[in-house]
N, C-alpha and C. Protein backbone atom coordinates (compact mmCIF):
# COMPACT_ATOMS: atom_id res chain seq x y z
N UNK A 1 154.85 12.88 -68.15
CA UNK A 1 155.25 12.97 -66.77
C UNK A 1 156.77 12.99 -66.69
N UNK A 2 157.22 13.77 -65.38
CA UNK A 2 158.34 13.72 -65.22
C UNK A 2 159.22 12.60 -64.82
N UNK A 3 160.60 12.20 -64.78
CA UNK A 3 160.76 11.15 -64.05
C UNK A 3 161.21 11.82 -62.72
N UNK A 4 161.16 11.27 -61.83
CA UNK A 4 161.48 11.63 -60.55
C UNK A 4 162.76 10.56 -59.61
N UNK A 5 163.37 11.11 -58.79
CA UNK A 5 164.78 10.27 -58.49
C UNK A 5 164.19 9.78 -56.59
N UNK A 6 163.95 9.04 -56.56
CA UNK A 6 163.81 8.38 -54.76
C UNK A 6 165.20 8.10 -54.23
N UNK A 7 165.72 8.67 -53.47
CA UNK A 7 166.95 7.93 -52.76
C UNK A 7 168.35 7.53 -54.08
N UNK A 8 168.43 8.04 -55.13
CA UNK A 8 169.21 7.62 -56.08
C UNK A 8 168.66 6.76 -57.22
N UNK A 9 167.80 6.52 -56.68
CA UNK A 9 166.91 5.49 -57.81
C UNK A 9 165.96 6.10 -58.63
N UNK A 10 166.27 5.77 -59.76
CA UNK A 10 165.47 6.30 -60.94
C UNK A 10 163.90 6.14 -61.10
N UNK A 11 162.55 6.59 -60.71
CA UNK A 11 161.29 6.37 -60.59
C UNK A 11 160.48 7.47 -62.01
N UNK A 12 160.10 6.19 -62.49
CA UNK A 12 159.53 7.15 -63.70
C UNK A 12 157.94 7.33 -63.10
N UNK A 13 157.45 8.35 -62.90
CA UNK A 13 156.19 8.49 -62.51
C UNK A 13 154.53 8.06 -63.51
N UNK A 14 155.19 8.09 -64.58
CA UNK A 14 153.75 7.80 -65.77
C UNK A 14 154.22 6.17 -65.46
N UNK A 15 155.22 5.21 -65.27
CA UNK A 15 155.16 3.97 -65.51
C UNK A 15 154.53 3.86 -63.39
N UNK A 16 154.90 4.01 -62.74
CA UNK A 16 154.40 3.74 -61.45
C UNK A 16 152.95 4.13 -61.87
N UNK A 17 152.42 5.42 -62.26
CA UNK A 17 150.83 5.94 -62.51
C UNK A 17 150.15 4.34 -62.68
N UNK A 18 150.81 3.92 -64.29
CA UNK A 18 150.34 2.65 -64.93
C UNK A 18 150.43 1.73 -64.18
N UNK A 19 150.92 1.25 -63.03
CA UNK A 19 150.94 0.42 -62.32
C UNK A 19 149.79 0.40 -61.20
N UNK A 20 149.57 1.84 -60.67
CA UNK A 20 148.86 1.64 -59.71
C UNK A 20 147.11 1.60 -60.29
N UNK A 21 147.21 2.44 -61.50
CA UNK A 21 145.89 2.61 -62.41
C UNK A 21 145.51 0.66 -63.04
N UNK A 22 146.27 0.03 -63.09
CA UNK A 22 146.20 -1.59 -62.99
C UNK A 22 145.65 -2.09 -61.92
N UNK A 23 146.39 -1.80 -60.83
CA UNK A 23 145.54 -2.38 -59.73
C UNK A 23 143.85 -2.49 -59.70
N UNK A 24 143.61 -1.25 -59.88
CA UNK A 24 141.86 -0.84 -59.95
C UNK A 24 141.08 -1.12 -61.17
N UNK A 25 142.01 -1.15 -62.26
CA UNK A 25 141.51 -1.53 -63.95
C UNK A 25 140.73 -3.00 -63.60
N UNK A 26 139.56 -3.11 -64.64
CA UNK A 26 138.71 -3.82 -64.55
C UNK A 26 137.35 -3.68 -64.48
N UNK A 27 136.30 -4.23 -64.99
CA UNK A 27 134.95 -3.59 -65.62
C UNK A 27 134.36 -3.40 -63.49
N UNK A 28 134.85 -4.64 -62.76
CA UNK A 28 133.71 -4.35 -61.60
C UNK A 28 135.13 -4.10 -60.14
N UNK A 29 136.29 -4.20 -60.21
CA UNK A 29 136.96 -3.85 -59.23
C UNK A 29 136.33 -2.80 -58.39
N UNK A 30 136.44 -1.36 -58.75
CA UNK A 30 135.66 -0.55 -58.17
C UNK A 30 134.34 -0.33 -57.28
N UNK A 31 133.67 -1.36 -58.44
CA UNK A 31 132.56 -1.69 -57.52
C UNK A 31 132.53 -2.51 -56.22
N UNK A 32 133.34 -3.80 -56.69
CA UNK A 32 133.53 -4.39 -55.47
C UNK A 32 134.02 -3.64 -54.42
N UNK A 33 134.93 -3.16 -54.51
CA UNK A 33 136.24 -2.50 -53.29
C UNK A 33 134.83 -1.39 -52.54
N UNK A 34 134.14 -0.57 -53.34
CA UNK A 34 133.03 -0.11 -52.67
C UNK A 34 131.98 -0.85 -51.77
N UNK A 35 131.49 -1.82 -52.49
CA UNK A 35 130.77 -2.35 -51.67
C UNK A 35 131.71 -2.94 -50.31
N UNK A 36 132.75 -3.26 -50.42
CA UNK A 36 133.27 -4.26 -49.50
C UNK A 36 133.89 -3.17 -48.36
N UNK A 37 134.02 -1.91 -49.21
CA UNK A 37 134.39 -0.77 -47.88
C UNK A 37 132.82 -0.57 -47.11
N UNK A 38 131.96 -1.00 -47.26
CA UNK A 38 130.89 -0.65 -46.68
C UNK A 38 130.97 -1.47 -45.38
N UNK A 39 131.41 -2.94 -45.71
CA UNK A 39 131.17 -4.42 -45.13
C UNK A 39 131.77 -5.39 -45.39
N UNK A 40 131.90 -6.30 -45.27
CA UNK A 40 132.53 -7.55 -45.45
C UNK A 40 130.88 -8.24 -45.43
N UNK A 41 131.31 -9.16 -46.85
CA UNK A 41 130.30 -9.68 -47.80
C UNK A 41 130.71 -11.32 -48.23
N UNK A 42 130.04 -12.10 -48.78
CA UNK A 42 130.02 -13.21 -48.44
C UNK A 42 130.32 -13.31 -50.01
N UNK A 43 129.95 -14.13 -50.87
CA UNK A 43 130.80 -14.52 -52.59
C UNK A 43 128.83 -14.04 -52.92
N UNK A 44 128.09 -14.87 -52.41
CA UNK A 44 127.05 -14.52 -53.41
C UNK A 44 126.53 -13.13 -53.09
N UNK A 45 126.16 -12.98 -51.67
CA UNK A 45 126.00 -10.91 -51.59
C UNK A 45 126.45 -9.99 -52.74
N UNK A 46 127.91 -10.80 -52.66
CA UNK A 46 128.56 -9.87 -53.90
C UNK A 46 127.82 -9.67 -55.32
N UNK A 47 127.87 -11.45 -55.30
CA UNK A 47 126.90 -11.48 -56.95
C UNK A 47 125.13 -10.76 -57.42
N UNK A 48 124.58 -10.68 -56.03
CA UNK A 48 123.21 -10.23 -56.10
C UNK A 48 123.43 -8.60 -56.08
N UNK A 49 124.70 -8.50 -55.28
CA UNK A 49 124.44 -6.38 -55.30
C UNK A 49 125.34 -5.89 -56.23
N UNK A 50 125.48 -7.03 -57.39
CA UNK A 50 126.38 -6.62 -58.48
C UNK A 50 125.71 -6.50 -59.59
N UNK A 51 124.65 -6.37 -60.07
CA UNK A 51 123.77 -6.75 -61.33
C UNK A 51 124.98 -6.85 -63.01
N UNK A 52 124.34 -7.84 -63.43
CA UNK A 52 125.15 -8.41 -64.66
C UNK A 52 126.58 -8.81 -64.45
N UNK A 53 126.78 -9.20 -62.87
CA UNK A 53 128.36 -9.77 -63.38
C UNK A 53 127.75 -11.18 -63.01
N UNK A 54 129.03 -12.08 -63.63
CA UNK A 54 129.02 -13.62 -64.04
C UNK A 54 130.10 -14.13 -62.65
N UNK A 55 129.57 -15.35 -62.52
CA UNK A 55 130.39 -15.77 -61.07
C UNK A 55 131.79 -15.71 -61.51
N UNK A 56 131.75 -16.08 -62.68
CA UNK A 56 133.23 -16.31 -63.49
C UNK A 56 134.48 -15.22 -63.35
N UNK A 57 133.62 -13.81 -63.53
CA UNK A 57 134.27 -13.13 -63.84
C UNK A 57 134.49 -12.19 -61.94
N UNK A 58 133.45 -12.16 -61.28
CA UNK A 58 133.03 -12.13 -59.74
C UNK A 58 134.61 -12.92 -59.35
N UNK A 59 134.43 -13.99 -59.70
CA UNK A 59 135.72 -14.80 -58.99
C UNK A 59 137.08 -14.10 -59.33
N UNK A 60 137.20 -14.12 -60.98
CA UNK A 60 138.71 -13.39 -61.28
C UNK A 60 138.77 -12.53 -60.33
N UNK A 61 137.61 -11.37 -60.19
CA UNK A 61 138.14 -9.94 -59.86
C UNK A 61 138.65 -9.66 -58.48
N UNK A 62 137.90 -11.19 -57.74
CA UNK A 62 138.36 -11.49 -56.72
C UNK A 62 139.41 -11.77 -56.12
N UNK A 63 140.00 -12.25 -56.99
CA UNK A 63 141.30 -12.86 -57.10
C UNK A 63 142.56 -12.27 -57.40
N UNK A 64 142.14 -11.32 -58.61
CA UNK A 64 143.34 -10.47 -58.71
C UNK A 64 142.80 -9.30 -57.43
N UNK A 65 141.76 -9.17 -56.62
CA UNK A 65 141.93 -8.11 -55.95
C UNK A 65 142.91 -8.43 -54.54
N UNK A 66 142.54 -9.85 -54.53
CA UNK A 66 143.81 -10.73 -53.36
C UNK A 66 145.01 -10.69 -53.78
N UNK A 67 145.26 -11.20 -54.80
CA UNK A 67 146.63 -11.02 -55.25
C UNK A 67 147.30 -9.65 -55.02
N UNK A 68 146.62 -8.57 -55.51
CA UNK A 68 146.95 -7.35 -54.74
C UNK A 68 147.26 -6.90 -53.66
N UNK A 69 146.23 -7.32 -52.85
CA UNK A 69 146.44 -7.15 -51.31
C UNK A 69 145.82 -6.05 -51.05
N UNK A 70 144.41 -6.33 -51.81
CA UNK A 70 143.51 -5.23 -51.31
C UNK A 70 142.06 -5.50 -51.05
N UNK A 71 141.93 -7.12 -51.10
CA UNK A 71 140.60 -7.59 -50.41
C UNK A 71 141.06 -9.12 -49.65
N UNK A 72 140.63 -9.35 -48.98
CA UNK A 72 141.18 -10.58 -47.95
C UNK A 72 140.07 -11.65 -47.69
N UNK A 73 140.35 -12.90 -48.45
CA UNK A 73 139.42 -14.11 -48.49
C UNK A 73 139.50 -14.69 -47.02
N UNK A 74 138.08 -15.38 -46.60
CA UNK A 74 138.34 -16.30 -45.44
C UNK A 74 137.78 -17.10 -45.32
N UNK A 75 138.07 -18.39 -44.99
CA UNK A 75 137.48 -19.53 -45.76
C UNK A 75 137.10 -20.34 -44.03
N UNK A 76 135.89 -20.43 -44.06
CA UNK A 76 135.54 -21.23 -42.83
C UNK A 76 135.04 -22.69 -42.48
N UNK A 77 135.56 -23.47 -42.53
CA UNK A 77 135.33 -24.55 -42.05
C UNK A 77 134.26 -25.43 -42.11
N UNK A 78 132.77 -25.37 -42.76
CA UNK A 78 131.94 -25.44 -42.37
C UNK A 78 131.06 -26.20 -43.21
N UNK A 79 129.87 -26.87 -43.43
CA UNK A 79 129.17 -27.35 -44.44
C UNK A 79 128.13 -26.96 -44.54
N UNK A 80 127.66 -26.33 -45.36
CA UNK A 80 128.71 -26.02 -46.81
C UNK A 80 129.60 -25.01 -46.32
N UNK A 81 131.07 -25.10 -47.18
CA UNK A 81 132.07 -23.74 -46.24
C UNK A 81 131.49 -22.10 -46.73
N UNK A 82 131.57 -21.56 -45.99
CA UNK A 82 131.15 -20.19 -46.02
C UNK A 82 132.61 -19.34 -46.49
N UNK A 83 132.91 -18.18 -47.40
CA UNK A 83 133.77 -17.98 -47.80
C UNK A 83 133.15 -16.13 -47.33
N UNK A 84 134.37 -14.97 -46.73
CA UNK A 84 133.71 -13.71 -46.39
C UNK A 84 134.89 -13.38 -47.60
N UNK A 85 134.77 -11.90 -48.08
CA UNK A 85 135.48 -10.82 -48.04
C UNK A 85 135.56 -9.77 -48.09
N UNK A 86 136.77 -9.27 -47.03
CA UNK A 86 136.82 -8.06 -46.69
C UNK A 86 137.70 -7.36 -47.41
N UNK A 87 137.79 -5.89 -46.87
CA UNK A 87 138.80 -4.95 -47.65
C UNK A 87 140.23 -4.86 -46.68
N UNK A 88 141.12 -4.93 -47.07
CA UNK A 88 142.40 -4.24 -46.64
C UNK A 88 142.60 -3.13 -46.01
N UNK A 89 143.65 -3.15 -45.17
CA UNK A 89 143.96 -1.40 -44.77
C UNK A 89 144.83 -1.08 -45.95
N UNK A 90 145.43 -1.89 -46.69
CA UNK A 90 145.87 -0.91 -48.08
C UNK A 90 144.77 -0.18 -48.80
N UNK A 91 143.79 -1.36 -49.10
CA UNK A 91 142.70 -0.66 -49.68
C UNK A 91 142.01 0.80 -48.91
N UNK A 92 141.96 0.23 -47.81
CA UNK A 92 140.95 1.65 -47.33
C UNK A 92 142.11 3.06 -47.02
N UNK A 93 143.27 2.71 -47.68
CA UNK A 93 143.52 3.88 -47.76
C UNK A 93 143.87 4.83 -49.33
N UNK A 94 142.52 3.45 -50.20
CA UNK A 94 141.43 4.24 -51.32
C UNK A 94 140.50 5.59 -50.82
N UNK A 95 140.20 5.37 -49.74
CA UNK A 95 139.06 6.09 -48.92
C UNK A 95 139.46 7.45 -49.36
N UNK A 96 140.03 8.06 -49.54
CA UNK A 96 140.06 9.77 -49.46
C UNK A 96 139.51 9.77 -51.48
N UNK A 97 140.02 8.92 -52.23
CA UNK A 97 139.80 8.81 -53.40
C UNK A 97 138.41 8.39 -53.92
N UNK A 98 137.79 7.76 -53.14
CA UNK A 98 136.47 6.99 -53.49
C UNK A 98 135.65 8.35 -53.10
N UNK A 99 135.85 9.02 -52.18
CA UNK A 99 135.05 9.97 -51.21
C UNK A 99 135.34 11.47 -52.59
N UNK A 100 136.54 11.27 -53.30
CA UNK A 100 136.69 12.38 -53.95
C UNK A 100 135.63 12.18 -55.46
N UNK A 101 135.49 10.79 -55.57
CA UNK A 101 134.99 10.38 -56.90
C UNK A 101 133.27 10.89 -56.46
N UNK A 102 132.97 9.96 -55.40
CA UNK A 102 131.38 10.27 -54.89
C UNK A 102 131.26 11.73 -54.86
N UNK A 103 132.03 12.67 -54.40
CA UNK A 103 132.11 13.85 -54.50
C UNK A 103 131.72 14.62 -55.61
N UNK A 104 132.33 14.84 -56.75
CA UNK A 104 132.57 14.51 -57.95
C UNK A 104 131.02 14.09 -58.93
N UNK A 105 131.33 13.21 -58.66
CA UNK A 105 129.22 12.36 -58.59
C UNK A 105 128.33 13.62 -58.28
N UNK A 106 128.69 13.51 -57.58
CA UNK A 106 127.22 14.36 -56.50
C UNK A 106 127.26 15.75 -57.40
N UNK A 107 128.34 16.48 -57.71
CA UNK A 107 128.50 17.72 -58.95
C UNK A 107 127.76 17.32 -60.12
N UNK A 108 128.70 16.55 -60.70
CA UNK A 108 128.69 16.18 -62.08
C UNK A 108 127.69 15.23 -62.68
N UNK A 109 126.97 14.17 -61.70
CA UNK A 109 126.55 13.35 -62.01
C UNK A 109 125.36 13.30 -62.56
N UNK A 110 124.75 14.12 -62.67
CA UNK A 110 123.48 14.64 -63.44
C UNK A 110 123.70 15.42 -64.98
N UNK A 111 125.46 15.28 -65.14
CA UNK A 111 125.64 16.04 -66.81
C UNK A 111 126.26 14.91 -67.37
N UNK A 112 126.00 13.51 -66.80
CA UNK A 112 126.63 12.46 -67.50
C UNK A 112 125.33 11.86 -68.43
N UNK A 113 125.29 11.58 -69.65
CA UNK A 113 124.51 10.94 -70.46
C UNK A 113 124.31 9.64 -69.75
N UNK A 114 123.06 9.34 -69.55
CA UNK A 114 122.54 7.94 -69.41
C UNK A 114 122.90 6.89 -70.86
N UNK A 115 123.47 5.94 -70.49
CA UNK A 115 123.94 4.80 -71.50
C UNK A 115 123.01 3.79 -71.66
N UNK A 116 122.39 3.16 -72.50
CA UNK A 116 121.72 1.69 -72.71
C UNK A 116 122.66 1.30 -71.90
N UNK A 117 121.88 0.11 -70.83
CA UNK A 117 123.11 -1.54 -70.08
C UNK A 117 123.61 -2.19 -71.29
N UNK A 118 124.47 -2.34 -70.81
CA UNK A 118 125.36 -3.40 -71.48
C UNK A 118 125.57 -4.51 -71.21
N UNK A 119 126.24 -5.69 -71.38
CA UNK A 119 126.58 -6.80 -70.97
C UNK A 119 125.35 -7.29 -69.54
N UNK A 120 123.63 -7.16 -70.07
CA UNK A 120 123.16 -7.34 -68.52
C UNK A 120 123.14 -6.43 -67.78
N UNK A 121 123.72 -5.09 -67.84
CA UNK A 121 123.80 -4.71 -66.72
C UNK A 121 122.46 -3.45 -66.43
N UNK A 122 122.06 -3.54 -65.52
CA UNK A 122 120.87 -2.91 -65.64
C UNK A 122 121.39 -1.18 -65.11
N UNK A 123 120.52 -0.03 -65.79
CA UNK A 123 120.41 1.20 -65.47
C UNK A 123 120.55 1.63 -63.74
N UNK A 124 122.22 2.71 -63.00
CA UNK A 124 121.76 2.75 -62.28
C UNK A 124 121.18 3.87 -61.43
């Protein structure tokens, strides 16, 4: 990639790429940010329409997806407390990209080899 100049400032485009390709890196990010563009979902919803992920790892992805600032925790008051999360307007402006991938899918997705699950995760 080229580097490219913003306003005088030096922007290398393959190191920004790597930055933003981080954000989304991760075995279930994707998935989540999908499901959660559908709805705003509660911690276990997540875990039941996730097959084979571990709360453990459910939580990280959660977490770095907050830290991002592309899913938004909310913690309510309550007994037992109820915890939602939703997606971002940073995130949903994934939307033209998710819509290009499903796209994409809908072509291709019948010349992709079916894989044995892995880690739990069942065929989908």
């Amino acid at each position: 990639m080229e580097n490219h100049s913003i306003e005088g400032a030096e922007l290398n485009m393959h190191e920004e790429m790597r930055r933003a390709f981080s954000l989304l890196s991760g075995k279930w990010k994707l998935e989540i940010l999908w499901l959660l563009h559908q709805r705003l979902h509660r911690f276990g919803e997540l875990r039941r329409a996730i097959p084979g992920i571990t709360q453990h790892m459910l939580t990280a992805q959660l977490r770095e997806l907050e830290a991002d600032g592309l899913v938004t925790r909310t913690v309510f008051a309550e007994v037992p407390p109820r915890v939602e999360y939703a997606i971002t307007d940073k995130a949903l402006g994934l939307g033209p990209t998710i819509a290009a991938l499903m796209a994409w899918w809908e072509e291709y997705g019948d010349t992709v080899p079916r894989r044995a699950p892995g880690s739990g995760r069942k065929p989908g």
